[in-house]
Structure formats: structure tokens, C-alpha cells
C-alpha atoms as a PDB file:
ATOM      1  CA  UNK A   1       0.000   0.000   0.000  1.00  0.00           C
ATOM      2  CA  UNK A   2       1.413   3.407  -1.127  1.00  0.00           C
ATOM      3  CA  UNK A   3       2.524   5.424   2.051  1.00  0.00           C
ATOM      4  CA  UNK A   4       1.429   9.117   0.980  1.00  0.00           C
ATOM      5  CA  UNK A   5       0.948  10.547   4.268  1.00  0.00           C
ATOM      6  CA  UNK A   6       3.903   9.231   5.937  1.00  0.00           C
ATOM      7  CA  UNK A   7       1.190   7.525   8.630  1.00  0.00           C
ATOM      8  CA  UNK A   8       2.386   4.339   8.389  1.00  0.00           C
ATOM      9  CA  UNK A   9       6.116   5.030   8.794  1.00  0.00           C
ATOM     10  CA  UNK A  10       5.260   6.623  12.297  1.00  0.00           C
ATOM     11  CA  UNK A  11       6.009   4.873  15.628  1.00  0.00           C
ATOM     12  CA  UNK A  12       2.686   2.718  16.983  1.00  0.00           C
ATOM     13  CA  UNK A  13       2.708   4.959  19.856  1.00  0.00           C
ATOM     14  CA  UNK A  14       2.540   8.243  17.194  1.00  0.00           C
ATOM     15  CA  UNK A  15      -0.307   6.732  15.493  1.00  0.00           C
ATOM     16  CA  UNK A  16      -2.235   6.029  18.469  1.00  0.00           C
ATOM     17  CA  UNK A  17      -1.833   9.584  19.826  1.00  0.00           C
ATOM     18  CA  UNK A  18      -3.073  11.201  16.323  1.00  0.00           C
ATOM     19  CA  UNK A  19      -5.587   8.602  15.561  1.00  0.00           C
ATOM     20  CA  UNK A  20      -6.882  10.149  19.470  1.00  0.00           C
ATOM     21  CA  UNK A  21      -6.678  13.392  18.527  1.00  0.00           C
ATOM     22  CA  UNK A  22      -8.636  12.637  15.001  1.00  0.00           C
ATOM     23  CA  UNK A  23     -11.246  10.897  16.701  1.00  0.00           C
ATOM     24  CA  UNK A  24     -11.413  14.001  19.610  1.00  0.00           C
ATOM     25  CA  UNK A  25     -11.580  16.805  16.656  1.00  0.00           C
ATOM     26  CA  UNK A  26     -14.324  14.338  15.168  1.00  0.00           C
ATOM     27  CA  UNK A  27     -16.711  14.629  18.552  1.00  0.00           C
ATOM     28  CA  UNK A  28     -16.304  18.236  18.977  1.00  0.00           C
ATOM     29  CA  UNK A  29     -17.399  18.858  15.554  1.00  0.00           C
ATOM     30  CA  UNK A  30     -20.002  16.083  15.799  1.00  0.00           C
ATOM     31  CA  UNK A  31     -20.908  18.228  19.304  1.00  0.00           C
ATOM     32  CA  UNK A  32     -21.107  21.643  17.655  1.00  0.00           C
ATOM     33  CA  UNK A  33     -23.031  20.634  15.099  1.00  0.00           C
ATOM     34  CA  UNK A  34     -26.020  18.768  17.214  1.00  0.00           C
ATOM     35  CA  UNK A  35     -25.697  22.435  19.696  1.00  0.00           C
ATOM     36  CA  UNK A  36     -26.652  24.362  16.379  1.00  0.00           C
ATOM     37  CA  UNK A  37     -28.852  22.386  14.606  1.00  0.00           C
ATOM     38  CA  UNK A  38     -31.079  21.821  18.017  1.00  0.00           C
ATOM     39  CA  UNK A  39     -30.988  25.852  18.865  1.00  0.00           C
ATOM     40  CA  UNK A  40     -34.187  27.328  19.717  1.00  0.00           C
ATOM     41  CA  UNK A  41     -35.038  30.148  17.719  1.00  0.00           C
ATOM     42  CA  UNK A  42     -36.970  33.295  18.321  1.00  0.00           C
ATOM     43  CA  UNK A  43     -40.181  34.162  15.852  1.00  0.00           C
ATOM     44  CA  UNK A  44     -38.285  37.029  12.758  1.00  0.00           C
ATOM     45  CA  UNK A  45     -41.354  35.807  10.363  1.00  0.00           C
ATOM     46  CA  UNK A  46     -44.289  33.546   9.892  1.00  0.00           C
ATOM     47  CA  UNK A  47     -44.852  31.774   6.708  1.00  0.00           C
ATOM     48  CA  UNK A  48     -47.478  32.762   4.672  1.00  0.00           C
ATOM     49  CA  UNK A  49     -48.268  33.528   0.769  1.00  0.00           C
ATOM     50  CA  UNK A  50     -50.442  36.728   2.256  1.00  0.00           C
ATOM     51  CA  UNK A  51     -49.114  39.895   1.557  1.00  0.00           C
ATOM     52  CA  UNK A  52     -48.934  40.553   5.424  1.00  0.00           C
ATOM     53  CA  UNK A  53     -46.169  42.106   7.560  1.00  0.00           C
ATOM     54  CA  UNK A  54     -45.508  43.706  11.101  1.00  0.00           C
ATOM     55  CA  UNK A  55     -44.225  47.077  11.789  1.00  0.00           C
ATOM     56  CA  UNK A  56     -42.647  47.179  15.194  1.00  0.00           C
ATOM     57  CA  UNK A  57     -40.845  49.648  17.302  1.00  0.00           C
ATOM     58  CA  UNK A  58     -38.539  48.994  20.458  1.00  0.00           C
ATOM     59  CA  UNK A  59     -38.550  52.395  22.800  1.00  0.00           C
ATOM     60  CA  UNK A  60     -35.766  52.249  25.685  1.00  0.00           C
ATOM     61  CA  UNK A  61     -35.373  55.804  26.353  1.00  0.00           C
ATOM     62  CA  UNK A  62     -36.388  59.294  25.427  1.00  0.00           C
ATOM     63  CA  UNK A  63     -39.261  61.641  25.087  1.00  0.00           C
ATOM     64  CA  UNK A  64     -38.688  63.132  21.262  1.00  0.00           C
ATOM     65  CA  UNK A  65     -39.127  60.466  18.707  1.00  0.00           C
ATOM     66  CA  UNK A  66     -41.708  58.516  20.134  1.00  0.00           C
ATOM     67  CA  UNK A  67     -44.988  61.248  19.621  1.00  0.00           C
ATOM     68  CA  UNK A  68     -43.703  61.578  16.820  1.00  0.00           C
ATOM     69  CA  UNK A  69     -43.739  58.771  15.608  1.00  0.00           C
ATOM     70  CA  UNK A  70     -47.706  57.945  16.800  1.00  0.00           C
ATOM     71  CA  UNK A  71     -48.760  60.709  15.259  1.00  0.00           C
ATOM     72  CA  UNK A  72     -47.550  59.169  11.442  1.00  0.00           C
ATOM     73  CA  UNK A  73     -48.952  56.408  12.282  1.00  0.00           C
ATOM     74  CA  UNK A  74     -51.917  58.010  13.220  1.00  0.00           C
ATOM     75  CA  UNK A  75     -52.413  59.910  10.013  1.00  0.00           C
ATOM     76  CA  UNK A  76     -51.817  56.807   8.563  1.00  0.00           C
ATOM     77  CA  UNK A  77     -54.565  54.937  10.423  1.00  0.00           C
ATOM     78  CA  UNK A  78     -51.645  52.117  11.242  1.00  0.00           C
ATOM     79  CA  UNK A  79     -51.652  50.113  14.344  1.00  0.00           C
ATOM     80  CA  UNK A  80     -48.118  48.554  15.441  1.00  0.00           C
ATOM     81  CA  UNK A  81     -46.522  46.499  18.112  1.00  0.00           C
ATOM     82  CA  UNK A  82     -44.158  48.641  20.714  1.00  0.00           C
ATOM     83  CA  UNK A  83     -41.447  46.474  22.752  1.00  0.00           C
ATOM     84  CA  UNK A  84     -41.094  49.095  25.811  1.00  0.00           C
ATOM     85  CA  UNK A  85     -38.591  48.486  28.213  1.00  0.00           C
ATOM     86  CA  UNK A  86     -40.046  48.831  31.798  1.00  0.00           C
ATOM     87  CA  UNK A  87     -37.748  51.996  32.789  1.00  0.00           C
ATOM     88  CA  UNK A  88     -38.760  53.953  30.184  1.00  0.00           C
ATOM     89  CA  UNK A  89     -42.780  53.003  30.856  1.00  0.00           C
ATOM     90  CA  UNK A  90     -42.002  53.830  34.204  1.00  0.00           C
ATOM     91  CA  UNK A  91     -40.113  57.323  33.342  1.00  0.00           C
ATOM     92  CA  UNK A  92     -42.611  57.894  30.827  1.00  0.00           C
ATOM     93  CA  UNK A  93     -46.031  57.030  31.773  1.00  0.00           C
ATOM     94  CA  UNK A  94     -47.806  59.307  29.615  1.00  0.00           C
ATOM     95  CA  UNK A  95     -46.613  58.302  26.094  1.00  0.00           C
ATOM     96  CA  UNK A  96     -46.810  54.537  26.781  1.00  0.00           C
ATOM     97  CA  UNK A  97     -50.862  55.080  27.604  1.00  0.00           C
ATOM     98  CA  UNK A  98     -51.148  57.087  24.523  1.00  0.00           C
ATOM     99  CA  UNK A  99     -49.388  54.140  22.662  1.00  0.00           C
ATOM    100  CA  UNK A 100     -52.200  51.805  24.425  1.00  0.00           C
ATOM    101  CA  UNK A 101     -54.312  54.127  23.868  1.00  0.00           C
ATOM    102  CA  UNK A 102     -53.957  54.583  19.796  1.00  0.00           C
ATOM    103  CA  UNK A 103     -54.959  51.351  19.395  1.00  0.00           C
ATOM    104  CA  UNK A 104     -51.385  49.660  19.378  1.00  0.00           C
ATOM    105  CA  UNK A 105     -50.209  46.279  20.727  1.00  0.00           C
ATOM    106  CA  UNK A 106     -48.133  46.513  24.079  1.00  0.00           C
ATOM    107  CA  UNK A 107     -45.142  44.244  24.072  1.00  0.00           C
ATOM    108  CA  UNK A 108     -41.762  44.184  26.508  1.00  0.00           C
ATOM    109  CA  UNK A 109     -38.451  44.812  25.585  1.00  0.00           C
ATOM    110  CA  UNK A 110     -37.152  43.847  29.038  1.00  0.00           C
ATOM    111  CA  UNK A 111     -36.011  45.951  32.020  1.00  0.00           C
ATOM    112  CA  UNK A 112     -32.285  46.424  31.501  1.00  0.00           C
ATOM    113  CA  UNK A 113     -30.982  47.473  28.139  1.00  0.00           C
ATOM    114  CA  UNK A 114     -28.513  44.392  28.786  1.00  0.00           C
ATOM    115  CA  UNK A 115     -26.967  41.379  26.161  1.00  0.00           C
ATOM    116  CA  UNK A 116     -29.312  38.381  28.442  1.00  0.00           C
ATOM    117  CA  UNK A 117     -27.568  35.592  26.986  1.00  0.00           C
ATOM    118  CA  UNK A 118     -24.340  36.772  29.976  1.00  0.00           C
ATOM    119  CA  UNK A 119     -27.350  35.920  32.530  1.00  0.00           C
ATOM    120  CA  UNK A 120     -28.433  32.861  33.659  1.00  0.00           C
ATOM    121  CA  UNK A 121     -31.745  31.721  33.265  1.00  0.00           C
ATOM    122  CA  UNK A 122     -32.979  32.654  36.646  1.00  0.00           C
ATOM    123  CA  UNK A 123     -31.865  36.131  36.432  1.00  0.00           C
ATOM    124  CA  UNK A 124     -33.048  36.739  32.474  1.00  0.00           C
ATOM    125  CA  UNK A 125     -36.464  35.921  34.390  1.00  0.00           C
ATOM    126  CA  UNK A 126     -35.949  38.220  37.056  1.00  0.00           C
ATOM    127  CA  UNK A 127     -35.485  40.920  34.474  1.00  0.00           C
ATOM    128  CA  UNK A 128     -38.353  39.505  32.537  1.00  0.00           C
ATOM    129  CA  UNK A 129     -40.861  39.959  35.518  1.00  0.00           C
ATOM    130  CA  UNK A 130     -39.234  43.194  36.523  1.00  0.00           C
ATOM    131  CA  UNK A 131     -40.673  44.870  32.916  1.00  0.00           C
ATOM    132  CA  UNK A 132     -43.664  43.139  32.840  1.00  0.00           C
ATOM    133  CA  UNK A 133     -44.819  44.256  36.122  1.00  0.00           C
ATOM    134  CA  UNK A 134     -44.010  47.863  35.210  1.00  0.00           C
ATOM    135  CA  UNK A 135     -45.840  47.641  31.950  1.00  0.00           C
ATOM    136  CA  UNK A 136     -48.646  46.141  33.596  1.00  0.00           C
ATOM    137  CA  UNK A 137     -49.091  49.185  35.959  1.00  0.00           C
ATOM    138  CA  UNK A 138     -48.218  52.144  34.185  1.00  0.00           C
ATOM    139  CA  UNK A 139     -50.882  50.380  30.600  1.00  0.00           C
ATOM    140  CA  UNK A 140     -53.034  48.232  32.606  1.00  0.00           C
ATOM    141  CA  UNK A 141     -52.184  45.395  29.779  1.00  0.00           C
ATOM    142  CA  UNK A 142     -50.435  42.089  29.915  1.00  0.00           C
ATOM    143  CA  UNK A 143     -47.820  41.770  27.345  1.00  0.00           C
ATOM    144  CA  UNK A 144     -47.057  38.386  25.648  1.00  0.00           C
ATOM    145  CA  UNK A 145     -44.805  39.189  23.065  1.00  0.00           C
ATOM    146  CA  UNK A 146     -40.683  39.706  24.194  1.00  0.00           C
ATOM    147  CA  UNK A 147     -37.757  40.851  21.995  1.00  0.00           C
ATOM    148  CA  UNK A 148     -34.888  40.955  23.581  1.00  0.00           C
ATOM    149  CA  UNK A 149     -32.557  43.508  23.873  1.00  0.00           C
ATOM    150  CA  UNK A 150     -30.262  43.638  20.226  1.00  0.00           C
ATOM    151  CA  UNK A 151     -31.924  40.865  19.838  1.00  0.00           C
ATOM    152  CA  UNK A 152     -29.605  38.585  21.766  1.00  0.00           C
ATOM    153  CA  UNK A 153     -31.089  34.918  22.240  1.00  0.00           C
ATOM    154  CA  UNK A 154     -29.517  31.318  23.159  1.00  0.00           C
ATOM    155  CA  UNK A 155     -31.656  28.634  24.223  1.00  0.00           C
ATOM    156  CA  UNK A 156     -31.508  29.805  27.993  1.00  0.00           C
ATOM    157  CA  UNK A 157     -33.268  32.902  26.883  1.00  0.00           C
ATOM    158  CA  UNK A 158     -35.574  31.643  25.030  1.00  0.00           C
ATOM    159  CA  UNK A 159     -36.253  28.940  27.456  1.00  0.00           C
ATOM    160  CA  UNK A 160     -37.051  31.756  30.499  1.00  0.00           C
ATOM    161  CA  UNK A 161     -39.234  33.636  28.320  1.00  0.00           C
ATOM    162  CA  UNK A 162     -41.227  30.637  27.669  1.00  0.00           C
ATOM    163  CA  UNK A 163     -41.274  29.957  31.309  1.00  0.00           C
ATOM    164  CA  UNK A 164     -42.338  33.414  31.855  1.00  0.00           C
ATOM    165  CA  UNK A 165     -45.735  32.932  29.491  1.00  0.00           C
ATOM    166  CA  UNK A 166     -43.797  34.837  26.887  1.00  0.00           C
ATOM    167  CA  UNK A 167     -43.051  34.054  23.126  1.00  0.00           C
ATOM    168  CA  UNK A 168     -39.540  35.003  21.807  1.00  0.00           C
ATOM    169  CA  UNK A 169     -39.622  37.348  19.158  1.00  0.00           C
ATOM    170  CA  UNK A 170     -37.045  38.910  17.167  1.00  0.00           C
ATOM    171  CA  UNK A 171     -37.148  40.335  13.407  1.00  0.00           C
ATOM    172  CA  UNK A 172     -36.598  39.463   9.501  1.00  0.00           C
ATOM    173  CA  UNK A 173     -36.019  42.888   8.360  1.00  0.00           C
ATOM    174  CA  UNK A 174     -33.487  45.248  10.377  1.00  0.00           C
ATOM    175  CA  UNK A 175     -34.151  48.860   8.854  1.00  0.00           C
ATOM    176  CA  UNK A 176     -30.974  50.462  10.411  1.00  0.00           C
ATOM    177  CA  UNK A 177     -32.554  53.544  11.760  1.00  0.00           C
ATOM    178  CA  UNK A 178     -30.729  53.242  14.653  1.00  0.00           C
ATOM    179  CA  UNK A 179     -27.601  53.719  12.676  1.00  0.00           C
ATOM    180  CA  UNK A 180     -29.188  57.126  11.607  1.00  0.00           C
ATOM    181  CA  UNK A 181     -27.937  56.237   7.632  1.00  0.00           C
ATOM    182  CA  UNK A 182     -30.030  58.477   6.372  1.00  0.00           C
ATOM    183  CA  UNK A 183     -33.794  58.567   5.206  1.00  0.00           C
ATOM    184  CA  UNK A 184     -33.658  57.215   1.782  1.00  0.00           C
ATOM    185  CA  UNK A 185     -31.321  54.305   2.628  1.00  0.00           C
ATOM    186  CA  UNK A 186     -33.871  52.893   5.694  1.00  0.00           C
ATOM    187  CA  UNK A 187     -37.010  53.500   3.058  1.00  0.00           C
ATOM    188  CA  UNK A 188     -35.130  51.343   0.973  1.00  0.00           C
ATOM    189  CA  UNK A 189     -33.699  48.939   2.807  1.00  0.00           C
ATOM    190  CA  UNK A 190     -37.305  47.709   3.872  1.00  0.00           C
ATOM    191  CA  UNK A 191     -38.109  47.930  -0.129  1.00  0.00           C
ATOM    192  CA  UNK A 192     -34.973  45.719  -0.470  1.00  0.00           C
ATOM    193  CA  UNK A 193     -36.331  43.379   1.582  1.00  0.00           C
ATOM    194  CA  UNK A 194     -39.928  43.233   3.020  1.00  0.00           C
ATOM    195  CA  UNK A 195     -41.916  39.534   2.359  1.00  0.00           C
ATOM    196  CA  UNK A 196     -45.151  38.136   3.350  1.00  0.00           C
ATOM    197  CA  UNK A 197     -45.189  37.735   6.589  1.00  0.00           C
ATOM    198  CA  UNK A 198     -42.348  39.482   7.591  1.00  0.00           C
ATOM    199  CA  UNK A 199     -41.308  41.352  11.149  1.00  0.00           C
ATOM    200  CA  UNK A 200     -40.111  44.170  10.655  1.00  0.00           C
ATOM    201  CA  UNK A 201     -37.949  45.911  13.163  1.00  0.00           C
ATOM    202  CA  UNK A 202     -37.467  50.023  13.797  1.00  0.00           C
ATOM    203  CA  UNK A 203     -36.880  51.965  16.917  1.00  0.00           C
ATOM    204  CA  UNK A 204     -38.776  55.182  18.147  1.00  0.00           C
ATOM    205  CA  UNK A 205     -35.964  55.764  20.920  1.00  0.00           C
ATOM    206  CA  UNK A 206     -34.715  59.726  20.646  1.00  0.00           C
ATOM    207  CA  UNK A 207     -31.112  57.493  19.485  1.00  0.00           C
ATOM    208  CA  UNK A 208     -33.367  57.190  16.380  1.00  0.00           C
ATOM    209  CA  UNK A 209     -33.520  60.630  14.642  1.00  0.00           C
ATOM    210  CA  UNK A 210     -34.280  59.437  11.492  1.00  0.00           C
ATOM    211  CA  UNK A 211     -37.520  57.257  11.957  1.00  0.00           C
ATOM    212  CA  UNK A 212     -40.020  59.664  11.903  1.00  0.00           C
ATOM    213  CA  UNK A 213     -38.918  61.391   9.182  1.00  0.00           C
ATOM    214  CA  UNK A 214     -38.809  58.072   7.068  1.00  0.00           C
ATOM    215  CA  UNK A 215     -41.541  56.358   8.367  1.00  0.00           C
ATOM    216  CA  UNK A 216     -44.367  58.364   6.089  1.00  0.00           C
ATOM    217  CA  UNK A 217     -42.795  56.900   3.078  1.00  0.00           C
ATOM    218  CA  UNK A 218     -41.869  53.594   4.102  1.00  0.00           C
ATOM    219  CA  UNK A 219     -45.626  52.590   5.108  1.00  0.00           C
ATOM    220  CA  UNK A 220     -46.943  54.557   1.659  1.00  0.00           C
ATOM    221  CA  UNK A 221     -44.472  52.087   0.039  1.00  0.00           C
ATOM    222  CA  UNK A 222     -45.571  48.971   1.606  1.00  0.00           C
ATOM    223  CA  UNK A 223     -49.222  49.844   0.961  1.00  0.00           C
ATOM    224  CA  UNK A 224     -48.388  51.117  -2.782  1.00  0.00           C
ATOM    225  CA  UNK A 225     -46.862  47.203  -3.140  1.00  0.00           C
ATOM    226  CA  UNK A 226     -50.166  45.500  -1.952  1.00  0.00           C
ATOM    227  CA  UNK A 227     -49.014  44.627   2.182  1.00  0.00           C
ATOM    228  CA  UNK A 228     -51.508  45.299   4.681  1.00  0.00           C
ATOM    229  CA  UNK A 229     -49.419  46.308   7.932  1.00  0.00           C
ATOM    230  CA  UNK A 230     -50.751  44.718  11.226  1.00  0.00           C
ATOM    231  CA  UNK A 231     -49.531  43.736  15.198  1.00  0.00           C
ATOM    232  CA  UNK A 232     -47.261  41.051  15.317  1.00  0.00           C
ATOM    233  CA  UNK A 233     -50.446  39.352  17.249  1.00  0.00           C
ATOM    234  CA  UNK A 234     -52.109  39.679  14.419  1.00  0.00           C
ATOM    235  CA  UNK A 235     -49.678  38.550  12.170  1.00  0.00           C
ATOM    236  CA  UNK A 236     -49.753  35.407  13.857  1.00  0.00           C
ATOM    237  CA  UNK A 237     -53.322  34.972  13.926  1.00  0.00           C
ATOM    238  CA  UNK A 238     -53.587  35.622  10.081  1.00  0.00           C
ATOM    239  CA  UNK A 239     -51.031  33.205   9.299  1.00  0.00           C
ATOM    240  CA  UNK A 240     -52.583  30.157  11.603  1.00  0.00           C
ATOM    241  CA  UNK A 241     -55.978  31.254  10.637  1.00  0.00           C
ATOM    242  CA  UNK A 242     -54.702  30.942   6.307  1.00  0.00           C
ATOM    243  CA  UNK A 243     -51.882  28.540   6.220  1.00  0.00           C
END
């Protein structure tokens, strides 16, 4: 038999250690890929032919962006789904009734403005609770829905907002106003890529100076292309109810 490698021309001992080492780098990989392909994954979209998407906001701080914001979509006769974090319901009672109020659907975006997958699954429900309760007394509503802070999930996460009567949501269409890029290039970043039944994520945090301003155009667009724009509640419902 040739001898290309050189294997056979090593020592016994040799080929015992690397056959060990093969068979160790073998496991790992074996290991890494039964983690990934078993990771629990947070709702970004539900699958559906219906031209249907989501417009959602997450709010952490400031007092600017989000009025204006409501009052687009209120010329617009849009309802949406806010993720509020509970220190900024707390801070700002006022503008989180008048989101309630408006007709939109209350969700949680945590207490802490924190990367949860550093926490352990104990604490992440801790923080969970924390919001909730604040929501709950400052909007008199229950949220459901969570999306976690930049939306960072693992299965621990996930797990502790199940646990908490939650259901993990994240996004399938970033528009980058956070970045502040400019107007035209969030408008058409969701024209780039908006698809039935997607979620679609933007921010009405002051950090977020370029939302209003683009948000006019972007829901004319999505209209002008045939989507209707609900909550991500309904979203769901439309999809189970029309598979």
C-alpha cells in the first residue's frame, strides 16, 4: 500500500496519539453541530403567501421620537406592536398610555438594556418579571410578546421567556434607523427586503432621529406594493388562521 501521508512510517505509539486526537476533533465537531442544529429560535417571520407584515418599534429611552412617531402612524390609520422596556414606561407614563391608547399592541423589551444571553436563566427571568410588572401598571395590559434587547437569544433565553408565558420574538427585516444612515437608505432597505409575513424591526428611541422622518414613506411604500401592515399578534393569527 502506497505510504502518501507518511502515517504508516510513524512509531505505533505516534499513530495512536493522532488517531486520538482525530477521533477528539471528530466529537467536537459532531458536538457543535447537534448544539446548532437543536438551537431554539426566536419568531423574525411567519410563513405565509399573504401579503402581510408587522411594523414594530422597540422604545428604551427618550421623550422626542416617540410622539412623533404615533402621530404618522396616526395619520396613517396604522396600528403597530411597541417592545417598551419597563424603565422607560415607568419614566414615561404618559406616552406609553397614549401608545395603548392609539390602538397599538403593548409588548416588553425587558427591564435592563442588557446582552441576556451573559445571565443565567434565573436572572433573564428576574429581568423579565421586573418589565412586565411595570408595563402592567403604568398600561393596565399584559404583554405576551418579548424581543430581547439587540436581539440577543440562546436557548436559555428563550427557554425563560417561555417559562415566563412569553413568546420570543425577534425580526426578519433590520431597517438600520438606529444607525441614523439616512432617510432614503432605511425606506429602501425595507423595499430591499420586506416579504409576506415578515417582522419588521425600527426603533422610536430619541437614538433614532431618522424614523419619523422616514416612516411616512416607508408605510406609503408597503401599501403602494399590496401589504396590509398589522400587530405582530395579528400577524400570527392571520397566518394560523390561512396557512
Amino acid at each position: 500500500m502506497p505510504r502518501f501521508f507518511g502515517f504508516y512510517q510513524m512509531s505505533p505509539r505516534t499513530r495512536v496519539t493522532v488517531m486520538a486526537i482525530l477521533v477528539l476533533l471528530l466529537l467536537a465537531g459532531s458536538a457543535v453541530y447537534v448544539q446548532a442544529f437543536y438551537r431554539q429560535k426566536p419568531l423574525q417571520e411567519v410563513q405565509t403567501d399573504k401579503k402581510i407584515v408587522a411594523l414594530t418599534f422597540d422604545i428604551s429611552w427618550g421623550y422626542e421620537t416617540p410622539p412623533a412617531v404615533l402621530k404618522v402612524l396616526k395619520d396613517h390609520q396604522v396600528q403597530c406592536t411597541f417592545f417598551l422596556s419597563g424603565p422607560w414606561v415607568t419614566q414615561y407614563p404618559e406616552i406609553a398610555r397614549q401608545i395603548k391608547d392609539d390602538g397599538h399592541e403593548i409588548a416588553s423589551h425587558g427591564y435592563r438594556h442588557i446582552n441576556l444571553t451573559n445571565f443565567s436563566k434565573s436572572e433573564i427571568k428576574a429581568e423579565l418579571m421586573k418589565a412586565h410588572q411595570a408595563i402592567t401598571a403604568v398600561t393596565g395590559e399584559s404583554p405576551r410578546l418579548f424581543r430581547a434587547p439587540n436581539g440577543d437569544y440562546n436557548n436559555n433565553v428563550i427557554k425563560a421567556v417561555y417559562e415566563c408565558n412569553y413568546r420570543a420574538i425577534r425580526w426578519g427585516t433590520d431597517s438600520l434607523d438606529w444607525m441614523n444612515p439616512g432617510i432614503s437608505i432605511i425606506v429602501d432597505r425595507i423595499n430591499k427586503h420586506i416579504h409576506p409575513g415578515d417582522i419588521i424591526l425600527m426603533h422610536a428611541s430619541d437614538t433614532s432621529k431618522q424614523t419619523a422622518q422616514a416612516l411616512p414613506t416607508i408605510i406609503e411604500n408597503i401599501h403602494s406594493q399590496g401589504y396590509e401592515i398589522l400587530t405582530v399578534s395579528e400577524l400570527l393569527a392571520e397566518a394560523a388562521a390561512n396557512p
